[in-house]
Protein backbone atom coordinates (compact mmCIF):
# COMPACT_ATOMS: atom_id res chain seq x y z
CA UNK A 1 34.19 44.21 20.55
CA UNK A 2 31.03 44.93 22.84
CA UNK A 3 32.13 45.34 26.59
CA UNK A 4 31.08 42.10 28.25
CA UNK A 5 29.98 43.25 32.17
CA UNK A 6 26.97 43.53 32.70
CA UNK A 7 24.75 44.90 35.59
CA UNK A 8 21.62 44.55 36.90
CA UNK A 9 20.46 47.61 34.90
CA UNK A 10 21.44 45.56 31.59
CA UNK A 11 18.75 43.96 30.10
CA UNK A 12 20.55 41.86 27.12
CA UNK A 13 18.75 42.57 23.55
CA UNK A 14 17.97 39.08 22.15
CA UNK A 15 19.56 39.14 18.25
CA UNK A 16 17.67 37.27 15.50
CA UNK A 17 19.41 36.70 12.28
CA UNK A 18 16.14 36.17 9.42
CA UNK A 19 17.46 34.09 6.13
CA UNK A 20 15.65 36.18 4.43
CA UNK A 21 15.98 39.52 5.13
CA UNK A 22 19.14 39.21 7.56
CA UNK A 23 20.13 40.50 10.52
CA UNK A 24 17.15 42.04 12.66
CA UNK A 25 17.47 44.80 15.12
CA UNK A 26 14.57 43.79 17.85
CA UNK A 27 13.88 47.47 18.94
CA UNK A 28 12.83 48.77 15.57
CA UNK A 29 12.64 45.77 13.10
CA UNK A 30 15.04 47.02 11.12
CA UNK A 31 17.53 44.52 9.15
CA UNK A 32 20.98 44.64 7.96
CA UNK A 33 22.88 42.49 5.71
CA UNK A 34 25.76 42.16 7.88
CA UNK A 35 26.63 42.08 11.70
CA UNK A 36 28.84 44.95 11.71
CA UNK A 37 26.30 47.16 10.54
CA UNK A 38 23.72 45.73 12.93
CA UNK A 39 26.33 46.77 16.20
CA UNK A 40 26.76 50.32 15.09
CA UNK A 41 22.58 50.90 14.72
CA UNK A 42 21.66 48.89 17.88
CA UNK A 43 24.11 51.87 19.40
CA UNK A 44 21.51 54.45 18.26
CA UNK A 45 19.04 52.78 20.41
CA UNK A 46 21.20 53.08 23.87
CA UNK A 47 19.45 56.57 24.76
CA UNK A 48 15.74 54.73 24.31
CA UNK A 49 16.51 51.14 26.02
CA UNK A 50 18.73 49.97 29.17
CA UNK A 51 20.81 46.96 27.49
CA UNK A 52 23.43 45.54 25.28
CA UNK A 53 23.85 43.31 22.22
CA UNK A 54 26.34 39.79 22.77
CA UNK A 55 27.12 39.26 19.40
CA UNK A 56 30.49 37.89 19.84
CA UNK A 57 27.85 34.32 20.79
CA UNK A 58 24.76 32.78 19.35
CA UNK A 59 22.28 30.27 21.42
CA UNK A 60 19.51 28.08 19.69
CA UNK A 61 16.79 31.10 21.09
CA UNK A 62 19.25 33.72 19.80
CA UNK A 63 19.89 32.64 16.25
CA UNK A 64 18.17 29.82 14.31
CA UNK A 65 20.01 28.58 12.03
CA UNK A 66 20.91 30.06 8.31
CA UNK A 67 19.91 26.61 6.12
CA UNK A 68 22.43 25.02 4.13
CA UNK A 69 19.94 23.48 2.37
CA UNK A 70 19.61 20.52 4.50
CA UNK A 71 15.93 19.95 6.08
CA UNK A 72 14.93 17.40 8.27
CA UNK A 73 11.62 15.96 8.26
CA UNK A 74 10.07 13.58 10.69
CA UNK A 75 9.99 10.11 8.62
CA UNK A 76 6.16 8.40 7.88
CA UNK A 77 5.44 4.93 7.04
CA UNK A 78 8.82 3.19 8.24
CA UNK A 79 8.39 -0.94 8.32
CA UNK A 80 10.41 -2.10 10.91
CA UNK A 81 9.79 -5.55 12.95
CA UNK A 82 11.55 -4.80 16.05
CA UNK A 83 12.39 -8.23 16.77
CA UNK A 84 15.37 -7.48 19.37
CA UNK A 85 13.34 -4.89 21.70
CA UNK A 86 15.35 -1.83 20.18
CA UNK A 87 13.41 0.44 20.21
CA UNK A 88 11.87 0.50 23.62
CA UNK A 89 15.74 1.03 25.02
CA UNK A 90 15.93 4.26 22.55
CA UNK A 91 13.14 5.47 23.84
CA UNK A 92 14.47 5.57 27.82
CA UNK A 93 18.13 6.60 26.79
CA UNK A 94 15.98 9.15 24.97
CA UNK A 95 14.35 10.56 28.34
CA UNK A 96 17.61 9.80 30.04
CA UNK A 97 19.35 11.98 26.99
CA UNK A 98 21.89 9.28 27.42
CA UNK A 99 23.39 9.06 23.52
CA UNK A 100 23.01 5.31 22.01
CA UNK A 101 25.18 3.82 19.42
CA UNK A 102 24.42 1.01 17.64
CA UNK A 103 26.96 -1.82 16.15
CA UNK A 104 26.61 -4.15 13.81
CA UNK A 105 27.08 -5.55 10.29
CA UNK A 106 25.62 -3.75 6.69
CA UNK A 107 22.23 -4.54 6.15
CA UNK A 108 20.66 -5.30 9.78
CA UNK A 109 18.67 -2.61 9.89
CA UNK A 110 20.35 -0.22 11.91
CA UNK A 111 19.03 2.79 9.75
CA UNK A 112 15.80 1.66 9.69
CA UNK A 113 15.65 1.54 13.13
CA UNK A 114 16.80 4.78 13.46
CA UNK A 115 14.56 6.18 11.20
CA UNK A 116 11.21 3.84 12.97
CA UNK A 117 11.91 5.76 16.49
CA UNK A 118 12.40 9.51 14.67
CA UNK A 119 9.02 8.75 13.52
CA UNK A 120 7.45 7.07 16.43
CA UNK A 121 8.73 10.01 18.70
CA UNK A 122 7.70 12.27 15.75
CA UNK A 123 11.40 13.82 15.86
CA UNK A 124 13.20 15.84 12.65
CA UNK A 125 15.98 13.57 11.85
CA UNK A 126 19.27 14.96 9.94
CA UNK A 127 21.46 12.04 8.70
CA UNK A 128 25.46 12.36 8.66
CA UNK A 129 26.49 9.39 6.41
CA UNK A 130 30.45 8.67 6.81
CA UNK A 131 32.81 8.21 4.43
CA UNK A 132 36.66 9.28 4.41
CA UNK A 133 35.11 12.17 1.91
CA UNK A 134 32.76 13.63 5.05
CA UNK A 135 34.68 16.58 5.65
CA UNK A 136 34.19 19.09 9.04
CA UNK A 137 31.98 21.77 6.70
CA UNK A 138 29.54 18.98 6.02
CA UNK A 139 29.37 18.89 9.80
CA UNK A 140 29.57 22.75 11.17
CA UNK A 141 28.99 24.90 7.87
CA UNK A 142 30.59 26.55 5.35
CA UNK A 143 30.51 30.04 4.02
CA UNK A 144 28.31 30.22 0.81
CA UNK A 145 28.02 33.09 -1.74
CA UNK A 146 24.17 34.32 -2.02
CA UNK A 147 22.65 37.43 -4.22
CA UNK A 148 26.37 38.61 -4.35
CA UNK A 149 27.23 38.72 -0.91
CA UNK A 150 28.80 36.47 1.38
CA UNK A 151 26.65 34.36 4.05
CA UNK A 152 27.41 31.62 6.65
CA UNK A 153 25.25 28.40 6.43
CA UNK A 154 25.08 26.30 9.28
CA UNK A 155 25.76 22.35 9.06
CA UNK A 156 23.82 19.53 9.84
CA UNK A 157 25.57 19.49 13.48
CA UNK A 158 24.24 22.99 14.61
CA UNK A 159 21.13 22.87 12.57
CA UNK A 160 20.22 19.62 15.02
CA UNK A 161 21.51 20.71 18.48
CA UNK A 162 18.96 23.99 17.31
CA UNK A 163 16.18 22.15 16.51
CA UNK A 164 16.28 19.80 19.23
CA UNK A 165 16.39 17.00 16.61
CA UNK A 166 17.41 13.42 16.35
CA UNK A 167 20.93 13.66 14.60
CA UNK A 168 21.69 10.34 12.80
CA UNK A 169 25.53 9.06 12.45
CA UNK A 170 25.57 6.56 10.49
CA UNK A 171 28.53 4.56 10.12
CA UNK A 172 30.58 6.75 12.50
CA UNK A 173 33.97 4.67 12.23
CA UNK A 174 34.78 5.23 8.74
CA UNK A 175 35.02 8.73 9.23
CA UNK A 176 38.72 11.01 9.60
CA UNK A 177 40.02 11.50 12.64
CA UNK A 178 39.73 15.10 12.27
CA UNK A 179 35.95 14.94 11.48
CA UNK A 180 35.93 13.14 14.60
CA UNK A 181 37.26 15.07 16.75
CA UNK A 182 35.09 18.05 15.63
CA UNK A 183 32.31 16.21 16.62
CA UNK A 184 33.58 14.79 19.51
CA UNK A 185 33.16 18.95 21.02
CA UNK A 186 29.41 19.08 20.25
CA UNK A 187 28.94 15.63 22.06
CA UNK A 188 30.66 16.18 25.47
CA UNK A 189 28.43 17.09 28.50
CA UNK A 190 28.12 20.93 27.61
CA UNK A 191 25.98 19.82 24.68
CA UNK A 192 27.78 22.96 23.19
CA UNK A 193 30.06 23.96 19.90
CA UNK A 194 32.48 26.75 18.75
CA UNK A 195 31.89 27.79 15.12
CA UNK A 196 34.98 30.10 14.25
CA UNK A 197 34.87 29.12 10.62
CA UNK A 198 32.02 31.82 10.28
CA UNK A 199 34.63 34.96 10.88
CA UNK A 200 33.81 34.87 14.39
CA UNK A 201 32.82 32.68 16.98
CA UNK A 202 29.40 31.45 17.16
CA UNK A 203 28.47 29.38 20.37
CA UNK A 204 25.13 26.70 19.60
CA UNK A 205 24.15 25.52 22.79
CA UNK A 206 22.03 22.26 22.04
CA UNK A 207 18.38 22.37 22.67
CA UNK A 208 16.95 20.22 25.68
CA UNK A 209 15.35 17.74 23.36
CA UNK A 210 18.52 17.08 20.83
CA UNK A 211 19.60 13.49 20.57
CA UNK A 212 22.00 11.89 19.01
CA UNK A 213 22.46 8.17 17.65
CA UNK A 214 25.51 6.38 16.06
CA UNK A 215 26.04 3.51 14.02
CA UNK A 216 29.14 1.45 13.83
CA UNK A 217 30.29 -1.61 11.17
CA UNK A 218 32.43 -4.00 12.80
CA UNK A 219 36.38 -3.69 12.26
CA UNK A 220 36.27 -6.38 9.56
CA UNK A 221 34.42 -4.36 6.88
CA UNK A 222 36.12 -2.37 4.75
CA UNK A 223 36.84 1.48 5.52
CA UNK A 224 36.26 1.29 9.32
CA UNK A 225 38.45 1.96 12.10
CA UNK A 226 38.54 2.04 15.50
CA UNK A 227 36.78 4.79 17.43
CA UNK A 228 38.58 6.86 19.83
CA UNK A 229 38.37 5.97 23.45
CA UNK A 230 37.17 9.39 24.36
CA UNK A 231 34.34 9.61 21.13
CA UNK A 232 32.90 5.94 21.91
CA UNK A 233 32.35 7.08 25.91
CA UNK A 234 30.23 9.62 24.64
CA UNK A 235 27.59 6.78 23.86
CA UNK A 236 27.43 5.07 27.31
CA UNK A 237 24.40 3.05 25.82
CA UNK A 238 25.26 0.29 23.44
CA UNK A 239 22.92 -1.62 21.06
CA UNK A 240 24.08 -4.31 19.30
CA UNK A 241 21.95 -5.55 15.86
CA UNK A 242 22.96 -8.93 14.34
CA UNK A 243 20.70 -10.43 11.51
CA UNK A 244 17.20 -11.79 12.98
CA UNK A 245 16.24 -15.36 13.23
CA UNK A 246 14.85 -16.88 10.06
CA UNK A 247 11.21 -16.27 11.15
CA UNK A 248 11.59 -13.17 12.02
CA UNK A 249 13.21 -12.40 8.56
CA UNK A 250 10.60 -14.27 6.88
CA UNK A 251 8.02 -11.64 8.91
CA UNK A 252 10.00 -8.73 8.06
CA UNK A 253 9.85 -9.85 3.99
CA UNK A 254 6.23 -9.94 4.47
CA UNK A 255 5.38 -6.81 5.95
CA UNK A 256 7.25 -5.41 2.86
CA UNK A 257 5.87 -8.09 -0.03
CA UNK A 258 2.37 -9.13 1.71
CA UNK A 259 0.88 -12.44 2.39
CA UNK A 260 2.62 -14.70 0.07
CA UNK A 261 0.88 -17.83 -0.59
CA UNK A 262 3.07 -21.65 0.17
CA UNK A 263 4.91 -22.03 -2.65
CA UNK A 264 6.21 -18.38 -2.85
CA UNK A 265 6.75 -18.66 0.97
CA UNK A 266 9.23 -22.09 0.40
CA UNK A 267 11.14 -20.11 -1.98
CA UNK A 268 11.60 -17.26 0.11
CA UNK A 269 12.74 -19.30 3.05
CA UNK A 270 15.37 -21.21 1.00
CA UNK A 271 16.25 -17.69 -0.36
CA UNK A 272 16.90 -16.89 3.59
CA UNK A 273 18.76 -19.74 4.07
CA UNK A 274 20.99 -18.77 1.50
CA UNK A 275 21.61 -15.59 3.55
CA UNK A 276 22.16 -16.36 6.01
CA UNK A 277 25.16 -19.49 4.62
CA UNK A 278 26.93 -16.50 2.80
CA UNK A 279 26.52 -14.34 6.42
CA UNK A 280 27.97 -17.30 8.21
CA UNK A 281 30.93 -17.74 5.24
CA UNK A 282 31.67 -14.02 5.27
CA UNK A 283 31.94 -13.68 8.93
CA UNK A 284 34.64 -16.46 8.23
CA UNK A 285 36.01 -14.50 5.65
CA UNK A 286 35.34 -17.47 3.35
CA UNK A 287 33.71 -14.88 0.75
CA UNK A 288 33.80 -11.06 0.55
CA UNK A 289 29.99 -10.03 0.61
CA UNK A 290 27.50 -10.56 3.37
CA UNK A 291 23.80 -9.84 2.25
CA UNK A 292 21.60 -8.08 3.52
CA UNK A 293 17.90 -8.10 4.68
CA UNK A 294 17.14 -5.70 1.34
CA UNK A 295 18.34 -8.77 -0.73
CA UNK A 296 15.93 -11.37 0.46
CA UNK A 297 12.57 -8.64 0.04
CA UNK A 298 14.18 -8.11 -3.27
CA UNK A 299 13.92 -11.80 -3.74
CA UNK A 300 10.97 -11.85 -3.14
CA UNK A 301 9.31 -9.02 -4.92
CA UNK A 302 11.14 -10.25 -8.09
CA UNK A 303 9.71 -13.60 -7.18
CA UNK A 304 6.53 -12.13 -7.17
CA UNK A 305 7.12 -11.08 -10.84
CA UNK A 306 6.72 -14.64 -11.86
CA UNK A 307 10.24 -14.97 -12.44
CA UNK A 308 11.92 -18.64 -11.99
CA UNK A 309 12.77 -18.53 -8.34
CA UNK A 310 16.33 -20.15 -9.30
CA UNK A 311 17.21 -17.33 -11.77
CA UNK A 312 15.95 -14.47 -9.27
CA UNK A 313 18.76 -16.69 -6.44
CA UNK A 314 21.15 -15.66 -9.25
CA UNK A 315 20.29 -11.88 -10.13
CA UNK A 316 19.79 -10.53 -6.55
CA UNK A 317 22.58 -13.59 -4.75
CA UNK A 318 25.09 -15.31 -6.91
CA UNK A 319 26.10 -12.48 -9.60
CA UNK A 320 26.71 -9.49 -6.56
CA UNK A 321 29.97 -12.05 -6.58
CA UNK A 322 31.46 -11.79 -10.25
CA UNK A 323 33.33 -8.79 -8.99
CA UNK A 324 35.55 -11.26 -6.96
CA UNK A 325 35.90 -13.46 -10.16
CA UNK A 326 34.80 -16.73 -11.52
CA UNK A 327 35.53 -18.92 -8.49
CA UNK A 328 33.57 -16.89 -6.02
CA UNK A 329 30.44 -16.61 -8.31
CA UNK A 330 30.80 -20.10 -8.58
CA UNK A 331 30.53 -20.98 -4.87
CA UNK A 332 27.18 -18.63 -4.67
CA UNK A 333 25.82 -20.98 -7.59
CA UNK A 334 26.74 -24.01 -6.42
CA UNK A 335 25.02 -23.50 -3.42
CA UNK A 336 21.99 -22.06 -5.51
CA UNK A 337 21.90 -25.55 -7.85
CA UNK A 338 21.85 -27.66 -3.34
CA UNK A 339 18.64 -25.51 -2.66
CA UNK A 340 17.02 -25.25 -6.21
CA UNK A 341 18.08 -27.83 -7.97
CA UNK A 342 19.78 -27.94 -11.42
C-alpha cells in the first residue's frame, strides 16, 4: 500500500479510471487494465514529478463512475397539477440540501412529482424502486465480467452522489433491513460511502448538488414496514400526498385527455366519485384495492373510444376486484349499476 504522509513537496496525482480504455496514468496518458499495474508505472514517473498516487480512495473528481448500465436522463414533458404546493417546498429543501420524503398511498402521484421537479430543475434522476428483491449490489455495484476480464460497475447510489443527481427512492419501506442500512451510510451528514465490494475500498464523496428524495406507502399496504428511527431522521422534511379534491382530479384527467365536452365530463366525474368511495372503503379496509389517479384518465381515454361509459366503470373499476372473488366484484358493480344505472 502507498505511504499515506504527505508534505508540502507532495503534489497528489489526480487518477482517472476511462470505461473505455481503463485506468489512465495523468503524466503520460498511458492506460492499464488494472490498478495494480497502474501503481507500479506511476513509480517510473517519481524521478520526473514531485507527488504520489491515493489509490487506496476515489472522490467524484477522481473517478467517475464505471456504468452499470444505468443512465439517468433529465425527464421532458411530465403533467403534473401541483395542487398541494409540492413542489415549491422541494425546491427550498433542495437549496437547503435538506433530503425530503414523501408519504402517502399508491397512486397519488408521488412519482410524478418526483419526476415534474427533476425536470423543472433540469436534474438526472436515477430511480431505486423497492421491493424485498432490491438487493445492496443494485444499490453500490457489483463486479461484472467484460472482454474477458473482470471490472467493477458502480450502482445507482454512487453513480448519483457523482453526478450530483436527484436519486429517487421510491417506496423506501418495503425494502430489507440490510438494504437499508447500506443506504442509511451514503445518507448521513458526510454525504460519503465505503465500497469494499470492489476488492478494495473506494470512498464516493457526494457531489455538492446530489439530492435525494424518498417515498413511503403507509403501514397498511402490503409489503411495507416501518422505517428505522435513525433512516427516517435522515429526511427532516416531510411531504405528505393524499388524493386531490374532485376538481382538481377532474383538472388533472384533462391535462392528460383534453377538453372533454359535458356529457364526457359527467361521466368522468361519476367515474371520480367512484374513486374516491372505493379510497374511502379501502382506507376502512372494507375492500382490498384503492385506485388510483391512472384509473380515472384511463376512464376516460377509454371513454373517449366511444365505449359505453358503464362497461368502461367495469373494465378499468369493478373487474381489478375478481381477484378477491365474487362478492367483492360484486360490491364494485353494485355501486357501478347507483351511478350508471342498470
Amino acid at each position: 500500500m502507498e505511504n499515506q504522509k504527505t508534505n508540502q513537496n507532495v503534489t497528489p496525482i489526480k487518477t482517472i479510471y476511462d470505461p473505455a480504455r481503463g485506468w489512465v496514468c495523468q503524466v503520460c496518458g498511458k492506460a492499464f487494465k488494472t490498478r495494480n499495474s497502474l501503481v507500479g508505472h506511476i513509480a517510473s514517473h517519481k524521478p520526473h514529478r514531485k507527488g504520489q498516487v491515493s489509490l487506496n480512495h476515489y472522490t467524484h473528481e477522481q473517478k467517475p463512475a464505471s456504468s452499470n448500465g444505468v443512465v439517468a436522463v433529465v425527464p421532458e414533458g411530465v403533467i403534473y397539477e401541483d395542487w398541494c404546493n409540492a413542489i415549491p417546498i422541494l425546491r427550498k429543501a433542495y437549496e437547503q440540501r435538506i433530503f425530503v420524503l414523501i408519504i402517502g398511498p399508491k397512486g397519488t402521484g408521488k412519482t410524478t412529482l418526483v419526476r415534474k421537479f427533476a425536470e423543472m430543475m433540469n436534474k438526472p434522476l436515477y430511480t431505486v424502486n423497492f421491493s424485498l428483491r432490491t438487493k445492496e449490489s443494485h444499490l453500490v455495484g457489483t463486479t461484472v465480467l467484460e472482454n474477458g476480464t473482470t471490472r467493477f460497475a458502480m450502482g445507482i447510489i454512487p453513480r448519483s452522489m457523482q453526478e450530483g443527481a436527484v436519486l429517487y427512492l421510491d417506496e423506501l419501506n418495503a425494502a430489507e433491513a440490510d438494504v437499508l442500512l447500506r443506504l442509511d451510510e451514503a445518507l448521513d451528514d458526510r454525504r460519503e460511502l465505503n465500497i469494499k465490494e470492489a476488492g478494495e475500498v473506494i470512498k464516493v464523496k457526494a457531489h455538492p448538488d446530489w439530492f435525494v428524495i424518498a417515498t413511503i406507502n403507509p403501514l397498511s399496504h402490503v409489503g411495507t414496514k416501518e422505517l428505522p428511527p435513525q433512516l427516517l431522521s435522515r429526511f427532516p422534511v416531510r411531504l405528505y400526498l393524499d388524493y386531490p379534491p374532485p376538481e382538481v382530479e377532474l383538472k388533472i384527467v384533462e391535462k392528460h385527455v383534453g377538453d372533454l365536452d359535458y356529457t364526457a365530463r359527467e361521466h368522468v366525474v361519476k367515474a371520480i366519485q367512484l374513486s374516491n368511495k372505493l379510497r374511502e372503503m379501502a382506507k376502512a379496509e372494507e375492500i382490498y384495492y384503492s385506485p388510483s389517479i391512472r384509473e380515472t384518465i384511463a376512464f376516460a381515454k377509454m371513454l373517449m373510444t366511444g365505449l359505453n361509459p358503464k362497461d368502461v366503470a367495469e373494465l378499468v373499476f369493478a373487474n381489478a376486484y375478481w381477484q378477491w372473488g365474487q362478492v367483492a366484484y360484486s360490491v364494485v358493480k353494485n355501486l357501478i349499476v347507483s351511478l350508471w344505472g342498470e
